[in-house]
Protein backbone atom coordinates (compact mmCIF):
# COMPACT_ATOMS: atom_id res chain seq x y z
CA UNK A 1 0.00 0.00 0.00
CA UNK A 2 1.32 3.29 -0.91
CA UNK A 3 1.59 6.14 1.65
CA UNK A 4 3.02 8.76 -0.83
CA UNK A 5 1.32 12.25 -0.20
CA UNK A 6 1.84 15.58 -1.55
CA UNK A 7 0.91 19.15 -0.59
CA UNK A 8 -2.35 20.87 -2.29
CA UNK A 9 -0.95 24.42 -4.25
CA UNK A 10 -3.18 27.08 -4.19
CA UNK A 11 -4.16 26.56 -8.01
CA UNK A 12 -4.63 22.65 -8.05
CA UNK A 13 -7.86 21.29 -8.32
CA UNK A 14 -9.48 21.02 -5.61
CA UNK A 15 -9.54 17.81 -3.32
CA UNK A 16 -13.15 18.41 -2.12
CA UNK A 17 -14.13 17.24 -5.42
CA UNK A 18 -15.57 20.42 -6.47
CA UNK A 19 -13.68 20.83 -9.93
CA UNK A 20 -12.58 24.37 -8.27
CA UNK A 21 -9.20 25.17 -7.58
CA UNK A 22 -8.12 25.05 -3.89
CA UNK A 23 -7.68 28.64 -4.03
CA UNK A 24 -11.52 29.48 -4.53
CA UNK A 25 -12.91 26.22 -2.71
CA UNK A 26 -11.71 24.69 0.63
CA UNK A 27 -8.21 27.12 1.35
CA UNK A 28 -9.65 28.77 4.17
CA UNK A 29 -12.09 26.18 5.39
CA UNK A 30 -9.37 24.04 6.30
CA UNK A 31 -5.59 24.04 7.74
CA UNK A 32 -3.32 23.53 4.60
CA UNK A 33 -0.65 21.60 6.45
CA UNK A 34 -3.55 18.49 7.09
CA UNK A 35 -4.63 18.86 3.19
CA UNK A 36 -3.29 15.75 0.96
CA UNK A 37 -3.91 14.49 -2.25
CA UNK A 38 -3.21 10.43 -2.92
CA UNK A 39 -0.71 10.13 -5.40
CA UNK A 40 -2.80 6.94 -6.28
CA UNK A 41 -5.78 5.32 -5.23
CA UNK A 42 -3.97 2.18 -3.58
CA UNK A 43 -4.64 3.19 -0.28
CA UNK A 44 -8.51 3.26 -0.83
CA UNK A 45 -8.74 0.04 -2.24
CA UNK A 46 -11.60 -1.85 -0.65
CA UNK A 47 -13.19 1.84 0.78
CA UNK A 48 -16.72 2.03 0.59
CA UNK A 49 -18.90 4.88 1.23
């Protein structure tokens, strides 16, 4: 399982799943530093929701 994680820029899509950019969607509705994007979707594997 892969772990890999990498910071959200400010014009990145954002990872609410809005299609917005982080910028004009979730920036300041949430610390940056706890923000992540999966490199891959290993780590989900089995997830339901």
């Amino acid at each position: 399982m892969s772990t890999d994680k990498i910071k959200i820029g400010n014009n990145d899509p954002c990872s609410c799943g809005s299609g917005k950019k982080f910028k004009k969607c979730c920036r300041d509705k949430k610390p940056r530093e706890r923000i992540v994007m999966l490199e891959s979707p290993e780590p989900l594997r089995g997830f339901r929701y």
